[in-house]
C-alpha atoms as a PDB file:
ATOM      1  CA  UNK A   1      65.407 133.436  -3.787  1.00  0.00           C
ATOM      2  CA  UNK A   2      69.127 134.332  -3.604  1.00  0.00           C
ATOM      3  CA  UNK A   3      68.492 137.486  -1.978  1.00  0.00           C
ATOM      4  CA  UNK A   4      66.296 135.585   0.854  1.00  0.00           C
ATOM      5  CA  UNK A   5      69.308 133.420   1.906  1.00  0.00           C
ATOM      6  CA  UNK A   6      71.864 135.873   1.281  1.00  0.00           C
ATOM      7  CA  UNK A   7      70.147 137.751   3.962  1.00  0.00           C
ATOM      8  CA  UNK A   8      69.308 134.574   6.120  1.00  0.00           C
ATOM      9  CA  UNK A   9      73.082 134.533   6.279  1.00  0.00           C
ATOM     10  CA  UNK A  10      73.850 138.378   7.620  1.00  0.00           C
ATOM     11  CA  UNK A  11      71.048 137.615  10.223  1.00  0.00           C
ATOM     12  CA  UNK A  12      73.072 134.576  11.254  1.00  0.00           C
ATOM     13  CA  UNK A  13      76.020 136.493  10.987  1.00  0.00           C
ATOM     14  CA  UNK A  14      74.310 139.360  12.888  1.00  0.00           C
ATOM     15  CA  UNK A  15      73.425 136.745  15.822  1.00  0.00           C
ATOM     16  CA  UNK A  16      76.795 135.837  16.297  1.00  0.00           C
ATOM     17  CA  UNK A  17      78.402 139.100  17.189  1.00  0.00           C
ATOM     18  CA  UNK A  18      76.173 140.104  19.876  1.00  0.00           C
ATOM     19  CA  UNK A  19      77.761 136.764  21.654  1.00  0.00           C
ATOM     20  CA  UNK A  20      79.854 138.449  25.037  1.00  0.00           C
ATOM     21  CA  UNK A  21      83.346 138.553  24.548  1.00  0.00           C
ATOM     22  CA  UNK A  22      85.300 135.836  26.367  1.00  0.00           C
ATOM     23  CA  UNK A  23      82.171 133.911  27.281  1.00  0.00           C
ATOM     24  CA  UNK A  24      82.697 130.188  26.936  1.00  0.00           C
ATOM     25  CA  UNK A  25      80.162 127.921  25.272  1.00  0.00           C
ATOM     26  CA  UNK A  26      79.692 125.716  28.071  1.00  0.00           C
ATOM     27  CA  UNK A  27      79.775 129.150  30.839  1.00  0.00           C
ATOM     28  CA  UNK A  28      76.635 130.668  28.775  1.00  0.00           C
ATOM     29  CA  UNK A  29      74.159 127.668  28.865  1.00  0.00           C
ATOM     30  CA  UNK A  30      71.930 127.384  32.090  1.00  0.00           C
ATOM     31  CA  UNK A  31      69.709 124.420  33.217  1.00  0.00           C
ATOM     32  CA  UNK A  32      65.930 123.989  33.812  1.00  0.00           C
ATOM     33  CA  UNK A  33      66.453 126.135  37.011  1.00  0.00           C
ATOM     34  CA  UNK A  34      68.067 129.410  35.293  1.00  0.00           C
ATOM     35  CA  UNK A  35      71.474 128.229  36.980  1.00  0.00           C
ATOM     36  CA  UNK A  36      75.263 128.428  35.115  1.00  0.00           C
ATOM     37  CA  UNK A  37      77.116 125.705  35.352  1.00  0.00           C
ATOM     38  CA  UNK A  38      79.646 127.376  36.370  1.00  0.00           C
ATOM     39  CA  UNK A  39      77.734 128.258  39.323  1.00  0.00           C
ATOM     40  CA  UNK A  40      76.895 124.417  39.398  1.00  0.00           C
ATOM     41  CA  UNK A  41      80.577 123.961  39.223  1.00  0.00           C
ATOM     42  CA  UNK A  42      81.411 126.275  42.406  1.00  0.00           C
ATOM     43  CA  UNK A  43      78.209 124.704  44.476  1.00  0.00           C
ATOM     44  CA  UNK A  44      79.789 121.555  44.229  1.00  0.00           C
ATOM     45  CA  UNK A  45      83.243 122.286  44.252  1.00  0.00           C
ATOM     46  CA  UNK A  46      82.059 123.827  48.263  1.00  0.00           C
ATOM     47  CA  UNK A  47      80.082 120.798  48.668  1.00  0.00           C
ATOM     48  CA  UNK A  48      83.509 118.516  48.462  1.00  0.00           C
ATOM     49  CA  UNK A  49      85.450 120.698  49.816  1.00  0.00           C
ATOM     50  CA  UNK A  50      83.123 120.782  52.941  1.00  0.00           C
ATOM     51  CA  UNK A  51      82.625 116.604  52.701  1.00  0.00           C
ATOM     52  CA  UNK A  52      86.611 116.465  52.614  1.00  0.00           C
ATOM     53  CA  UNK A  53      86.832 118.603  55.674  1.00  0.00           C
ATOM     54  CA  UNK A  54      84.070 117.042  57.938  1.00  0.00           C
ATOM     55  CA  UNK A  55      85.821 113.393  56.760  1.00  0.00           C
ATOM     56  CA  UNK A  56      89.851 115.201  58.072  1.00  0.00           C
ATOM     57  CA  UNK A  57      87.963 116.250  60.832  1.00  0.00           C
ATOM     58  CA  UNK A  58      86.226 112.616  61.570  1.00  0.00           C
ATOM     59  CA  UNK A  59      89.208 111.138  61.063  1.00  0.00           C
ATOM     60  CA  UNK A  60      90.788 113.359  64.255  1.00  0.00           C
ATOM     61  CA  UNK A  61      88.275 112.300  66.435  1.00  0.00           C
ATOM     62  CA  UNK A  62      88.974 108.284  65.642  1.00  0.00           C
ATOM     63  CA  UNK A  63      92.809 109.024  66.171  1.00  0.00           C
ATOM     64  CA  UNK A  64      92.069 111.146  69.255  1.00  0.00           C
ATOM     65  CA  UNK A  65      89.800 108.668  70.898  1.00  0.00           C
ATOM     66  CA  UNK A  66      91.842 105.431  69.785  1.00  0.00           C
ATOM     67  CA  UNK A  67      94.652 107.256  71.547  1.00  0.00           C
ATOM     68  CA  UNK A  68      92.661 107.889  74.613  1.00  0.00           C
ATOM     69  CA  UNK A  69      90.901 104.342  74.735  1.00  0.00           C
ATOM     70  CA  UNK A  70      94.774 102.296  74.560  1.00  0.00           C
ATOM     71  CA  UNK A  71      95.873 104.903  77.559  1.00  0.00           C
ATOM     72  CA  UNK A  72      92.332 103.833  79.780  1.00  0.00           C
ATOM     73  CA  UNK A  73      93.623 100.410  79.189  1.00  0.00           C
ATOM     74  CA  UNK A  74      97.557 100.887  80.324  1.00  0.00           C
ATOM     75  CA  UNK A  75      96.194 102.681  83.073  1.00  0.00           C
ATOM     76  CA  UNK A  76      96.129  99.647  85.222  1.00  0.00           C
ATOM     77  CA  UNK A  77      99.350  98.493  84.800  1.00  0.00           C
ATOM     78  CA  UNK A  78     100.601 102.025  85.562  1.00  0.00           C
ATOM     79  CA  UNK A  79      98.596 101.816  88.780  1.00  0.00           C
ATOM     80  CA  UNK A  80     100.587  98.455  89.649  1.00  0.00           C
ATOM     81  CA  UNK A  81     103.530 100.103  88.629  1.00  0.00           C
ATOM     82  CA  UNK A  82     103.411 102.625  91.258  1.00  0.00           C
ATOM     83  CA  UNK A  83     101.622 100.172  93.622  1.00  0.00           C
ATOM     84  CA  UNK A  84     104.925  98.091  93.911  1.00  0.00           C
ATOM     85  CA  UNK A  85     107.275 101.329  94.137  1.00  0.00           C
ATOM     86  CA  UNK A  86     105.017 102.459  97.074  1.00  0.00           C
ATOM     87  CA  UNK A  87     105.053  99.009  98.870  1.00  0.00           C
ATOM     88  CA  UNK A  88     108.709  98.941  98.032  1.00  0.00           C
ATOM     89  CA  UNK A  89     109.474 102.589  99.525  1.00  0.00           C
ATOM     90  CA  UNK A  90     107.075 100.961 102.365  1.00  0.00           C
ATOM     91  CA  UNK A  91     109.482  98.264 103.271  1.00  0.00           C
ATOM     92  CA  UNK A  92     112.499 100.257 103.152  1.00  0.00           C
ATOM     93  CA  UNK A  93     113.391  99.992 106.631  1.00  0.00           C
ATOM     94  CA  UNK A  94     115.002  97.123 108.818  1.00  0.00           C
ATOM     95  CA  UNK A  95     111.986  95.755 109.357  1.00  0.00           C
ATOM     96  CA  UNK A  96     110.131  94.476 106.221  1.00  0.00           C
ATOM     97  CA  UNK A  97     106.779  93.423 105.625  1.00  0.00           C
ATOM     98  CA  UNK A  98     105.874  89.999 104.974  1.00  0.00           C
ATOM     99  CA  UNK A  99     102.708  91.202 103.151  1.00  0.00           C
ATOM    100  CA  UNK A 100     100.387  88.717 104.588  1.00  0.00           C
ATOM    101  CA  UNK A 101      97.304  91.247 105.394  1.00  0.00           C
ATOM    102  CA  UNK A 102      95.113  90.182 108.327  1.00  0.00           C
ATOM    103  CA  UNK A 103      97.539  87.168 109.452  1.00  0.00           C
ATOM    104  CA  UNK A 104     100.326  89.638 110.367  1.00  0.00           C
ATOM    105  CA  UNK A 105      98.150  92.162 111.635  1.00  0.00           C
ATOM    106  CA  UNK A 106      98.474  93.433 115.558  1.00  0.00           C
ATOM    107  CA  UNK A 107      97.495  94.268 118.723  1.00  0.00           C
ATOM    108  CA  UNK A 108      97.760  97.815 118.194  1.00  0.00           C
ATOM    109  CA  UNK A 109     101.158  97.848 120.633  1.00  0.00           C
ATOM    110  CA  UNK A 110     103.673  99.458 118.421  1.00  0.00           C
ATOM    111  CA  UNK A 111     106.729 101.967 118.097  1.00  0.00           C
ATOM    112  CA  UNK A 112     104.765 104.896 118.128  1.00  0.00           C
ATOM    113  CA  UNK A 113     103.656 103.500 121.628  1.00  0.00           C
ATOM    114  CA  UNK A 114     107.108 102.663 122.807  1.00  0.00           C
ATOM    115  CA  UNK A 115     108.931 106.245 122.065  1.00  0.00           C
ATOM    116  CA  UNK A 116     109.471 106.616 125.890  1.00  0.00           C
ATOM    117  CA  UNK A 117     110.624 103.080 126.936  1.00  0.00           C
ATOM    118  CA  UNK A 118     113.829 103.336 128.069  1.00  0.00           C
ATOM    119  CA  UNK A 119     114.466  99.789 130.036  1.00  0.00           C
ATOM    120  CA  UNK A 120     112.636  96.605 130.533  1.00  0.00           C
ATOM    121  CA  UNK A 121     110.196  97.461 133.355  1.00  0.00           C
ATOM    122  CA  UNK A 122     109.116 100.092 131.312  1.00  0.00           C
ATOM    123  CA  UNK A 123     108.265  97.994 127.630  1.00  0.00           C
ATOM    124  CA  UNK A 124     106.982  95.299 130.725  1.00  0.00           C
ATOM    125  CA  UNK A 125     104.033  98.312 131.540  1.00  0.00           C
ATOM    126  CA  UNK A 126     103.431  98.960 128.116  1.00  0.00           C
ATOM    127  CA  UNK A 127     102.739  95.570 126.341  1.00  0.00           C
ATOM    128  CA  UNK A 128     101.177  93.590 129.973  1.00  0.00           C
ATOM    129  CA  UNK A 129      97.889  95.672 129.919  1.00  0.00           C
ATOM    130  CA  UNK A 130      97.409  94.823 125.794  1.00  0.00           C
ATOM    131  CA  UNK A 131      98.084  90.897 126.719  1.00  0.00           C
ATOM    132  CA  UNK A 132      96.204  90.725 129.457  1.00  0.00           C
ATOM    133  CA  UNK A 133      93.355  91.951 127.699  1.00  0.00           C
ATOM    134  CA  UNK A 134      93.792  89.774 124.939  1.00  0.00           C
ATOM    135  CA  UNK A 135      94.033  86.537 126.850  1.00  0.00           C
ATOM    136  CA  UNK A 136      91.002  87.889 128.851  1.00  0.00           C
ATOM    137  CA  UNK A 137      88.881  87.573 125.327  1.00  0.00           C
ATOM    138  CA  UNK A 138      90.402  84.636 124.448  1.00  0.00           C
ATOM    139  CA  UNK A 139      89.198  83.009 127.431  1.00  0.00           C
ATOM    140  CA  UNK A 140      85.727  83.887 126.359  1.00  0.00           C
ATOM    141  CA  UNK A 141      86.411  82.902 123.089  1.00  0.00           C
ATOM    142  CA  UNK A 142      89.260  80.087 122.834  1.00  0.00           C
ATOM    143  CA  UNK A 143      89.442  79.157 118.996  1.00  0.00           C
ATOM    144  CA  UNK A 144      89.164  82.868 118.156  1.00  0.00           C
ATOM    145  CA  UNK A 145      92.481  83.329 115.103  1.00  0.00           C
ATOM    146  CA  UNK A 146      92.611  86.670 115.490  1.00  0.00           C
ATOM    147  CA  UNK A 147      93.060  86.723 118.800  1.00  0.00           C
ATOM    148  CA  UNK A 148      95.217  84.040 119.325  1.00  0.00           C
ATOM    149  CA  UNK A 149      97.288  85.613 116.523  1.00  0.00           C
ATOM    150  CA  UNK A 150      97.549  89.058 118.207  1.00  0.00           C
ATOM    151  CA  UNK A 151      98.936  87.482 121.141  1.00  0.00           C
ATOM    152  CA  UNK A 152     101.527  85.400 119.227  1.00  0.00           C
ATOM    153  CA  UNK A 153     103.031  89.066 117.625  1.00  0.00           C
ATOM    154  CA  UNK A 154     102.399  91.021 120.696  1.00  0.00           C
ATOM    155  CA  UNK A 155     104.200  88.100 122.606  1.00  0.00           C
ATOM    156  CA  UNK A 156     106.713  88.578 120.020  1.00  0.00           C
ATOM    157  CA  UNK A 157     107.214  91.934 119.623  1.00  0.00           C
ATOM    158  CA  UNK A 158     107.487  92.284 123.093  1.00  0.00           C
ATOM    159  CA  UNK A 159     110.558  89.617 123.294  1.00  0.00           C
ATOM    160  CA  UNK A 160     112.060  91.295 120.275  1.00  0.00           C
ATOM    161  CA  UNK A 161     111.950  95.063 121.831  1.00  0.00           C
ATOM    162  CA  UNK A 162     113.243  93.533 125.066  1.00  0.00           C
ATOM    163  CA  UNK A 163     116.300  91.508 123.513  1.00  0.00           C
ATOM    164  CA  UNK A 164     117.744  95.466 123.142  1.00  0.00           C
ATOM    165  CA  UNK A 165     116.988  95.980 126.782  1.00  0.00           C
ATOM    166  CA  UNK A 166     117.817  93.205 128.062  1.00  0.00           C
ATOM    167  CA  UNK A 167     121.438  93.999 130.215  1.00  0.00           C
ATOM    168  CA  UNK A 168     121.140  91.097 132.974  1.00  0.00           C
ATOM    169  CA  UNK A 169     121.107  87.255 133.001  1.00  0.00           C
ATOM    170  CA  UNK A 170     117.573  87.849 134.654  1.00  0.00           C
ATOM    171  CA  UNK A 171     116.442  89.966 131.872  1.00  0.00           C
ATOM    172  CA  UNK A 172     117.549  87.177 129.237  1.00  0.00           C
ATOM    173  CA  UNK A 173     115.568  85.162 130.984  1.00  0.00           C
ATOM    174  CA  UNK A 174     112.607  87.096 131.190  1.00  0.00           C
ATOM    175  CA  UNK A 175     113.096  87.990 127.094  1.00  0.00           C
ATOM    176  CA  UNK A 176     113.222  84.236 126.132  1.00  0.00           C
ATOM    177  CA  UNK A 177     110.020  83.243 128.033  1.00  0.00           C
ATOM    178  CA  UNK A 178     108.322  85.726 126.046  1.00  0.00           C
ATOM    179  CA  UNK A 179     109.341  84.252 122.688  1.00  0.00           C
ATOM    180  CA  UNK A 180     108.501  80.763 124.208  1.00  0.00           C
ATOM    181  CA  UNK A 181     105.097  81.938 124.816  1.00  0.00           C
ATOM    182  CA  UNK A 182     104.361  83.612 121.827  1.00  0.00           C
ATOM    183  CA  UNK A 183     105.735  80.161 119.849  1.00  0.00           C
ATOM    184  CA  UNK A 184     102.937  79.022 122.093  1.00  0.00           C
ATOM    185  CA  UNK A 185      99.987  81.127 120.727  1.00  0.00           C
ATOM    186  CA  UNK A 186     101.637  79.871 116.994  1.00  0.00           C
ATOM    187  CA  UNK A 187     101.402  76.491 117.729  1.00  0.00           C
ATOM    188  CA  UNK A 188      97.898  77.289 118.817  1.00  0.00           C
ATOM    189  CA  UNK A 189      97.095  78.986 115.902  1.00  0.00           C
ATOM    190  CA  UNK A 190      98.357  76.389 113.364  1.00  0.00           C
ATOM    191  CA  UNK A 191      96.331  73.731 114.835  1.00  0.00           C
ATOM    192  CA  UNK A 192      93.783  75.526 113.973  1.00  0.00           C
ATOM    193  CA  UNK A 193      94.718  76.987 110.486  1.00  0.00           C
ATOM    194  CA  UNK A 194      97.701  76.574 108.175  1.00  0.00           C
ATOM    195  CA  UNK A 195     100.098  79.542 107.568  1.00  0.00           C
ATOM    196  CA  UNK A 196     103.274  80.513 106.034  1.00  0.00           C
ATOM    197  CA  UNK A 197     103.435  83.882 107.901  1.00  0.00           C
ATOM    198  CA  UNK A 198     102.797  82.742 111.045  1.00  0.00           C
ATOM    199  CA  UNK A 199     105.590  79.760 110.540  1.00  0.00           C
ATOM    200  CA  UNK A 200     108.057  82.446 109.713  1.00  0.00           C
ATOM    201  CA  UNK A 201     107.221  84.343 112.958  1.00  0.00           C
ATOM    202  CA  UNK A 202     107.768  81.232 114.810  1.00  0.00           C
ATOM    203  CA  UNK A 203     111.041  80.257 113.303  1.00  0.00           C
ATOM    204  CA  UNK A 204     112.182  83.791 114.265  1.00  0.00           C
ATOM    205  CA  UNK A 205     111.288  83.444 117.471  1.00  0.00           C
ATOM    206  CA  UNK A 206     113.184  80.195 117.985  1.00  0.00           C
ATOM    207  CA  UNK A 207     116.144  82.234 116.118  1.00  0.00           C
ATOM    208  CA  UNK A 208     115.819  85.216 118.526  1.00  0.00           C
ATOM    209  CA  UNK A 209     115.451  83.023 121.718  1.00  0.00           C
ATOM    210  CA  UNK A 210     118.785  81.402 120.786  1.00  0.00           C
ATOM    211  CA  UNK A 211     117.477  78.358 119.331  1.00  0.00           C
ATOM    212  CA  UNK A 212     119.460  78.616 116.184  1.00  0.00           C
ATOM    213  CA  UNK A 213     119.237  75.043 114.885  1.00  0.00           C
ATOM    214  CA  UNK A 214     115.546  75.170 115.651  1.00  0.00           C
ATOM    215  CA  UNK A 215     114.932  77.875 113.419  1.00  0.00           C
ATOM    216  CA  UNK A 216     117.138  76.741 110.488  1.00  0.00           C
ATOM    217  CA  UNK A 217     115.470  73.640 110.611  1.00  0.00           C
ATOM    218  CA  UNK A 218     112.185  75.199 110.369  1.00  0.00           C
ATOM    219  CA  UNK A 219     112.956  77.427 107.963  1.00  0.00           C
ATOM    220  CA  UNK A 220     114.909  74.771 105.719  1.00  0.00           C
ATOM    221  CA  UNK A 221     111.740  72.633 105.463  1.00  0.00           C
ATOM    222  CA  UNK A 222     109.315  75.435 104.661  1.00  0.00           C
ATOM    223  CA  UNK A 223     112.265  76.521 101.838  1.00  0.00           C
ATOM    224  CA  UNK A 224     111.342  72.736 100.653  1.00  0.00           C
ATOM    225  CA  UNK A 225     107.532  72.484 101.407  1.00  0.00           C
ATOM    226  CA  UNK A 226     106.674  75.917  99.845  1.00  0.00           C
ATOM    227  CA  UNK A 227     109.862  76.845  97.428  1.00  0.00           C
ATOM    228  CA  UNK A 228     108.392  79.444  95.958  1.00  0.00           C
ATOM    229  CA  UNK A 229     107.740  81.311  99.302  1.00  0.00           C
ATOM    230  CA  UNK A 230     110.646  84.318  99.393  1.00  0.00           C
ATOM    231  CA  UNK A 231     110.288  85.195 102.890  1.00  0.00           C
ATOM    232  CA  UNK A 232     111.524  81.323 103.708  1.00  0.00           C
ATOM    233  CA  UNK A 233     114.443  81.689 101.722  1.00  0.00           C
ATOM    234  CA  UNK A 234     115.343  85.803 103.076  1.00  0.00           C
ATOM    235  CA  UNK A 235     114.902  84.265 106.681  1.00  0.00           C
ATOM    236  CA  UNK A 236     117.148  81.549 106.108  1.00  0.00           C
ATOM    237  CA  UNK A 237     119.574  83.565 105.136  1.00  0.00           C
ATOM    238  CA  UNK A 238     119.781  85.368 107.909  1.00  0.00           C
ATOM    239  CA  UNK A 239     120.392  82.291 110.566  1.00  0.00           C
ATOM    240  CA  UNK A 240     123.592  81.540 108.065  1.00  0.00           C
ATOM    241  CA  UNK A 241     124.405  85.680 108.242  1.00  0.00           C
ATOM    242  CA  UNK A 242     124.052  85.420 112.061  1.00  0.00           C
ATOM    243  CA  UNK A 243     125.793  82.187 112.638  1.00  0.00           C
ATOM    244  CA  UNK A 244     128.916  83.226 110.554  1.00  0.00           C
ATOM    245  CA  UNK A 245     128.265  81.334 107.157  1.00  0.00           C
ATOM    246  CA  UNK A 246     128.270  84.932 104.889  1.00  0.00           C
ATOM    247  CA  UNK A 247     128.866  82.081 101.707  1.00  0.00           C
ATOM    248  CA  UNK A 248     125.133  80.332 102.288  1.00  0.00           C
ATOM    249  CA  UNK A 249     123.640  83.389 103.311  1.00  0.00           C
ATOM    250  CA  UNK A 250     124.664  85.343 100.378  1.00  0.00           C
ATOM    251  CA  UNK A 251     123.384  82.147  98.101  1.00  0.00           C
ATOM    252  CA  UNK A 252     120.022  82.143 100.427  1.00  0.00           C
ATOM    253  CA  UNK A 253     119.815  85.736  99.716  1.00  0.00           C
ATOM    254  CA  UNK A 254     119.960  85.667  96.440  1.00  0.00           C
ATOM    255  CA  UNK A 255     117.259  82.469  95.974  1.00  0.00           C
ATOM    256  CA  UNK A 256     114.894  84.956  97.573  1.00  0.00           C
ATOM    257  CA  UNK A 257     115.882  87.548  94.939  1.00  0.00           C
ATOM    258  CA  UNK A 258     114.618  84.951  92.134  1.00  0.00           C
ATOM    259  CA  UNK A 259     112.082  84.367  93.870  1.00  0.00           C
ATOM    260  CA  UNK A 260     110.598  87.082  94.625  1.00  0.00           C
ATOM    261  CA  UNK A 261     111.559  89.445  92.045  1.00  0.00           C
ATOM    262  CA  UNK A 262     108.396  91.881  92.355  1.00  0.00           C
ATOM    263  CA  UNK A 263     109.239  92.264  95.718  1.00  0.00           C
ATOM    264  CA  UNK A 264     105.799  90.714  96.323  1.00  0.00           C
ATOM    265  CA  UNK A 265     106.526  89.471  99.805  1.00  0.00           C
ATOM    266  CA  UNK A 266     109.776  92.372 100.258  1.00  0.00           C
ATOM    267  CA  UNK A 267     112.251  89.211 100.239  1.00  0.00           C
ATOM    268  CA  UNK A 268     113.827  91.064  97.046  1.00  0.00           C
ATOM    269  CA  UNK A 269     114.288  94.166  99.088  1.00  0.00           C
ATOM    270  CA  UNK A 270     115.341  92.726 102.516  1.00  0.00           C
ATOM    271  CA  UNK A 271     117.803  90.619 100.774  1.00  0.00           C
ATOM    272  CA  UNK A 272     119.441  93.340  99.045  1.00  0.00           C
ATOM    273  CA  UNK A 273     119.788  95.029 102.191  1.00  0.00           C
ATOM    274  CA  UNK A 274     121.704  92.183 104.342  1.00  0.00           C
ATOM    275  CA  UNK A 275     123.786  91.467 101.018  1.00  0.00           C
ATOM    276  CA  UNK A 276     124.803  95.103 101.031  1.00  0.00           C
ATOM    277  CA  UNK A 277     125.149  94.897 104.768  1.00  0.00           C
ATOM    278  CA  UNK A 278     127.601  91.911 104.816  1.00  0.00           C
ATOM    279  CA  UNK A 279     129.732  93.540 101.748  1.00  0.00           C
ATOM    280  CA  UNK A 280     129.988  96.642 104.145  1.00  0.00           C
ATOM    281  CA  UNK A 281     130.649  94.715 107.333  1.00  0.00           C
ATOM    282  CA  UNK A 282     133.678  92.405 105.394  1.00  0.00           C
ATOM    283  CA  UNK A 283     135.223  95.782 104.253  1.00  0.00           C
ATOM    284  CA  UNK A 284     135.287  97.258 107.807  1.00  0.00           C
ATOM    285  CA  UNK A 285     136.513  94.197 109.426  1.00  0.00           C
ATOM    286  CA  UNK A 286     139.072  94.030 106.718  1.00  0.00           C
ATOM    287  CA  UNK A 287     140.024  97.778 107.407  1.00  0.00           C
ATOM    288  CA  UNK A 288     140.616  96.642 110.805  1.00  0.00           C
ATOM    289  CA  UNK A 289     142.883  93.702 110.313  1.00  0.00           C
ATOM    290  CA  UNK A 290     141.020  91.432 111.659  1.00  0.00           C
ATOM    291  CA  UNK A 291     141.338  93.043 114.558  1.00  0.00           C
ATOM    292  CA  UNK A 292     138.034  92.020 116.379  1.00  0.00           C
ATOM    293  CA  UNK A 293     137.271  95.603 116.497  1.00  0.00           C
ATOM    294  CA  UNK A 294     134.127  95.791 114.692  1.00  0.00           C
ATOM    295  CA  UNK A 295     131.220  95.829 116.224  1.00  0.00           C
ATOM    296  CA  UNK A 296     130.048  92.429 116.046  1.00  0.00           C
ATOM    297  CA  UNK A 297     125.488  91.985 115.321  1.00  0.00           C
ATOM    298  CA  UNK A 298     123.992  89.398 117.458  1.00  0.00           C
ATOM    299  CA  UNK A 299     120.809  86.705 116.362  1.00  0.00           C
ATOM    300  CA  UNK A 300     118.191  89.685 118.432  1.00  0.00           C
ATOM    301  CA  UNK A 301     120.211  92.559 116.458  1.00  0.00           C
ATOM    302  CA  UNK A 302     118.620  92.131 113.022  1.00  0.00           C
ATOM    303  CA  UNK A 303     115.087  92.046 112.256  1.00  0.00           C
ATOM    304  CA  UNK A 304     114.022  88.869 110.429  1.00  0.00           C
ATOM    305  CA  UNK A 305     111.405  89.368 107.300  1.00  0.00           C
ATOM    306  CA  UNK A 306     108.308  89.568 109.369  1.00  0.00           C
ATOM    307  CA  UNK A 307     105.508  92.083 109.677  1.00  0.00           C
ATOM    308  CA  UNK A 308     104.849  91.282 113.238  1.00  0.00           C
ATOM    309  CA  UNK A 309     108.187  93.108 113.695  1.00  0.00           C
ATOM    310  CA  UNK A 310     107.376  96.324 111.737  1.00  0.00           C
ATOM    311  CA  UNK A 311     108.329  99.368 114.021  1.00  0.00           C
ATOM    312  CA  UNK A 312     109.378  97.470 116.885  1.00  0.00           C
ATOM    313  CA  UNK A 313     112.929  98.995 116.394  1.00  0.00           C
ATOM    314  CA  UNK A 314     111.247 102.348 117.193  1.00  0.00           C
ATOM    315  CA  UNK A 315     111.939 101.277 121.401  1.00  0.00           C
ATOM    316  CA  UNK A 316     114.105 104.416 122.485  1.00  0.00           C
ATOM    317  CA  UNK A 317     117.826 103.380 123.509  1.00  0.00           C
ATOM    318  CA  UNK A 318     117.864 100.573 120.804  1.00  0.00           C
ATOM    319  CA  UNK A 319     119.648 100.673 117.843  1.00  0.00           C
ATOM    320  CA  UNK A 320     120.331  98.497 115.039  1.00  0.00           C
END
């Protein structure tokens, strides 16, 4: 009986040996498919690996297209952005825009039509043939705003070209019944339909035609009837500029400024410009001693704030 379990016990003993060297309990034992677990161990220390990677990888994409989706939506107001600088840049010349789409719109009778007019009779050829046509359809068609509106700026325009031409008392003449009748065709037109636009173009008419007080009246109630209106204010600051008061111009200047700080209308703009203009003129006058030398800009020298005017300054032998 001894000698059974003593060698029971060798067996055992026996057994254990045969165990490879450096094998770990836990490394030698398989599962019901004849796998390690350490091979277990390595499948699903890939598996997480992988899971971490596709969940970096997800978490790109978000980033990526959260990124994209906020710059679709400040797209816009990059668009206005450069909207304004273009309209800006647009209006950089003496003769701003008032912005007003189809109420400013005209004719069709403008600078680049003009590059060879050298005196009256000749602007005279160029705009009678467009006015003529026009009043032709408007006899057809008497309550037609378009129309009647093209007239009013061609009328204008005209007068405002011909003010630089003008070099006789007969001339003058001739230059302020063309304002008269295109303050006409605006007085037509605003029976008809209300407009801030076409109010300005009339007050500049009555400016440019030498009615002074007319159009500071005008443009004083429209600064009180519609105060948030820039081009009101810009345009009143030009009858003080041209009438001597530099004090109430510069303040009228400057209420456009507040007014219309996007340059909306181009009352910011235009108003910058006369405010730099007067700074520059007061220097050279005071370089001068007062002398009278400087060269002194009439009421028809400076273009108002008024689309109807754009490019009119184009008129060969004219300067500003």
């Amino acid at each position: 009986m001894a000698s059974n379990k003593k060698n029971r016990t060798k067996k055992s003993l026996a057994q254990a040996k045969v165990r490879p060297a450096g094998s770990g309990a836990g490394e030698s034992k398989v599962d019901g498919e004849g796998t390690s677990f350490a091979e277990r161990k390595a499948k699903v220390s890939a598996k997480q690996q992988k899971a971490d990677r596709k969940k970096r990888i997800t978490t790109v994409i978000v980033v990526i297209f959260g990124i994209l989706m906020a710059l679709s939506m400040m797209l816009p107001s990059f668009s206005a952005m450069f909207a304004n600088r273009s309209a800006a840049n647009a209006r950089g010349g003496e003769q701003e825009a008032s912005a007003n789409g189809s109420e400013n719109s005209g004719s069709g009778t403008d600078s680049s039509a003009q590059g060879n007019v050298t005196s009256l009779g000749d602007l005279d050829a160029r705009y009678s043939k467009t006015v003529s046509d026009l009043e032709g359809k408007l006899a057809n068609d008497p309550n037609n705003l378009v129309t009647i509106l093209n007239l009013g700026n061609d009328y204008m325009n005209w007068g405002y070209s011909g003010t630089r031409l003008a070099h006789t008392d007969s001339d003058a003449t001739h230059v302020v019944e063309l304002f008269q009748k295109a303050i006409a065709y605006y007085d037509r037109y605003l029976a008809l339909n209300d407009s801030n636009a076409v109010k300005i173009n009339r007050a500049l008419c009555q400016l440019y035609s030498g009615d002074t007080e007319g159009a500071k009246a005008a443009l004083e109630k429209m600064t009180q009837d519609v105060p948030d209106y820039g081009p009101a204010w810009a345009n009143l600051g030009l009858v003080y500029e041209l009438t001597g008061d530099s004090g109430t111009a510069t303040s009228m200047y400057e209420k456009a400024k507040e007014i219309d700080p996007n340059d909306e209308y181009g009352a910011k703009t235009f108003a910058e410009r006369r405010i730099i203009y007067m700074k520059a003129r007061a220097e050279s006058e005071a370089a001068q001693n007062g002398a009278g030398q400087g060269e002194t800009e009439s009421a028809s020298g400076a273009a108002g704030l008024s689309e109807a005017l754009n490019g009119v300054s184009g008129v060969s032998g004219t300067g500003n």
